[in-house]
Protein backbone atom coordinates (compact mmCIF):
# COMPACT_ATOMS: atom_id res chain seq x y z
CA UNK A 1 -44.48 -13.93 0.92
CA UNK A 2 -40.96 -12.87 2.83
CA UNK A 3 -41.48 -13.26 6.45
CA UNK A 4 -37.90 -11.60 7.09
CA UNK A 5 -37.61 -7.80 8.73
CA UNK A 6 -35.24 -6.84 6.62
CA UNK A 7 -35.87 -5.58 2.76
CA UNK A 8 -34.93 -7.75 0.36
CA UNK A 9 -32.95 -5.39 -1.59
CA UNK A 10 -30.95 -4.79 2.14
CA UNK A 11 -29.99 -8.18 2.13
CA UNK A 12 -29.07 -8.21 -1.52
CA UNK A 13 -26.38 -5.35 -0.64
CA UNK A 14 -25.14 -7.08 2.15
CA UNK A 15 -24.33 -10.28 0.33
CA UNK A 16 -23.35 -8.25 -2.59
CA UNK A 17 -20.53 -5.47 -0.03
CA UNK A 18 -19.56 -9.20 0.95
CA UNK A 19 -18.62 -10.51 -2.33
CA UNK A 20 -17.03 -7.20 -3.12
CA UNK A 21 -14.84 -7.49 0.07
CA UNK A 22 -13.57 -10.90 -0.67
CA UNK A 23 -13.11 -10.06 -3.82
CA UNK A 24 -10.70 -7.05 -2.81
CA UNK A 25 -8.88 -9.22 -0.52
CA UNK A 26 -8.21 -11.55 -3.17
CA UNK A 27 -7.38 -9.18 -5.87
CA UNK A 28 -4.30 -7.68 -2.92
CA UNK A 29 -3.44 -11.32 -2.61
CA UNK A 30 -2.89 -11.63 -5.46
CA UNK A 31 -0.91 -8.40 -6.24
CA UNK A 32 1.53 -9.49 -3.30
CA UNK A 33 2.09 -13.04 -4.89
CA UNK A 34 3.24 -11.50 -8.56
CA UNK A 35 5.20 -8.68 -6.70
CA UNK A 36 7.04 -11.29 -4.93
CA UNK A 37 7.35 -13.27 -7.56
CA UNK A 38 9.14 -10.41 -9.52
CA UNK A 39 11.35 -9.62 -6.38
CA UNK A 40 12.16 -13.69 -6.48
CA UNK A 41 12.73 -13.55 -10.06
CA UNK A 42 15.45 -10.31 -9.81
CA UNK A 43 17.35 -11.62 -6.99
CA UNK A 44 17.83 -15.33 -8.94
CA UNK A 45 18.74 -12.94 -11.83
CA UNK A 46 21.81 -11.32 -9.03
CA UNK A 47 23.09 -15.09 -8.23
CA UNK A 48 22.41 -15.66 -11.88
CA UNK A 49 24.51 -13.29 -12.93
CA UNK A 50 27.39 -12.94 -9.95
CA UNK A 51 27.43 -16.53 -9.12
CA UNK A 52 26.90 -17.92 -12.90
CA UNK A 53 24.56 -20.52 -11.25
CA UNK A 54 21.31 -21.76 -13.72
CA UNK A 55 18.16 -19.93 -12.62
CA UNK A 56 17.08 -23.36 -11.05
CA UNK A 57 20.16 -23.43 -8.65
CA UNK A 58 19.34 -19.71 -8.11
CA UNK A 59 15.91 -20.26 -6.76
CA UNK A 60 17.35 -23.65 -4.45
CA UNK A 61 20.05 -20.95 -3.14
CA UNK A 62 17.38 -18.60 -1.96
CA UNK A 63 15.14 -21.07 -0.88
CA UNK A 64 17.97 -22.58 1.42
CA UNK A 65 18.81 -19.62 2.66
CA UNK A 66 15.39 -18.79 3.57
CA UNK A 67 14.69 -22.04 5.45
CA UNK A 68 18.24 -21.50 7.17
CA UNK A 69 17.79 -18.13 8.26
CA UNK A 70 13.88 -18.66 9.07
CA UNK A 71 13.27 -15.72 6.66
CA UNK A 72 10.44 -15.57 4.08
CA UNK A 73 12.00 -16.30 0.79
CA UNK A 74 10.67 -12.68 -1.22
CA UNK A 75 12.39 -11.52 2.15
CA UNK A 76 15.44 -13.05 1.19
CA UNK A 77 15.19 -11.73 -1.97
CA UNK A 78 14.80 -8.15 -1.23
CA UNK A 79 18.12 -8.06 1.13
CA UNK A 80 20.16 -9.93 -2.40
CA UNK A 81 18.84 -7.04 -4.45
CA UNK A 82 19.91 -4.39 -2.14
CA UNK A 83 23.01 -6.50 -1.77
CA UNK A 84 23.40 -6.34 -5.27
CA UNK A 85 22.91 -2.32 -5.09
CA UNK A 86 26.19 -2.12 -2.96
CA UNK A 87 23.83 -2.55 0.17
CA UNK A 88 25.93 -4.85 3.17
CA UNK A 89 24.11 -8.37 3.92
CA UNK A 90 22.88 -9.16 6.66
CA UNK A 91 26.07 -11.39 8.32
CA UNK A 92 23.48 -14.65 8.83
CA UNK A 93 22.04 -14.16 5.90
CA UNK A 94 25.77 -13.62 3.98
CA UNK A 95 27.19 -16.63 5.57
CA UNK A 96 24.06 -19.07 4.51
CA UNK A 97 24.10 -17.07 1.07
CA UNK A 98 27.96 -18.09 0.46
CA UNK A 99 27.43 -21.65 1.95
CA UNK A 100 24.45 -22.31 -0.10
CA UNK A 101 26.13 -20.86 -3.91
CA UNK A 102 29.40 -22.74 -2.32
CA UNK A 103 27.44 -26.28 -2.18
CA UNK A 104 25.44 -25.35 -5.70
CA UNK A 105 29.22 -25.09 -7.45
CA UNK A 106 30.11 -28.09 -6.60
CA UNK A 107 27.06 -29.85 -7.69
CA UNK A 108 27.39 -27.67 -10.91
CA UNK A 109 30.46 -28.84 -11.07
CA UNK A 110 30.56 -32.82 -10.41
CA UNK A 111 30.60 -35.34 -13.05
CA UNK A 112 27.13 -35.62 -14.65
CA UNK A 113 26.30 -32.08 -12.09
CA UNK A 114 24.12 -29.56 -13.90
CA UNK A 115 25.69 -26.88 -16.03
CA UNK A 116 25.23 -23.81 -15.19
């Protein structure tokens, strides 16, 4: 015998709208990680291509521009895209941008460095 107040089936919904929330919020996670992903992907495609830096050097320029300019990397990577859409950088962000491909050259570069 139940001795709780509320219907069983009540408490089955609950539990079940609960599951269904998390579930949501998961699922947008998730949708936000492989859009930024993409927008990460593009803008190492930009250095990629402008810079002809290896996708590997690409991502290590972004990510030391984001840490530089305390921006969130996909943020970093939306402003290179517009960049590379004939939008102007940002002048912090341009400065760490040309600094960071400027120090992946010359490791490209150096004896034994990695080609690009």
């Amino acid at each position: 015998m139940t001795t709780s107040r509320v219907p069983r089936s009540s408490l089955d919904g609950l539990r079940d709208g609960a599951v269904v929330a998390r579930l949501e919020q998961e699922n947008a996670q998730l949708r936000h990680a492989v859009d930024s992903h993409a927008t990460v992907d593009q803008a190492i495609g930009v250095l990629t291509a402008i810079h002809q830096l290896a996708p590997a050097m690409g991502f290590e320029v972004l990510r030391e521009v984001s840490q530089h300019t305390n921006t969130k990397l996909h943020t970093v990577a939306e402003t290179v895209i517009a960049w590379a859409l004939g939008q102007p950088l940002p002048e912090l962000v341009g400065q760490e941008l040309y600094a960071a491909v400027q120090r992946r050259s010359r490791q490209r570069d150096a004896p034994g460095g990695e080609a690009g």
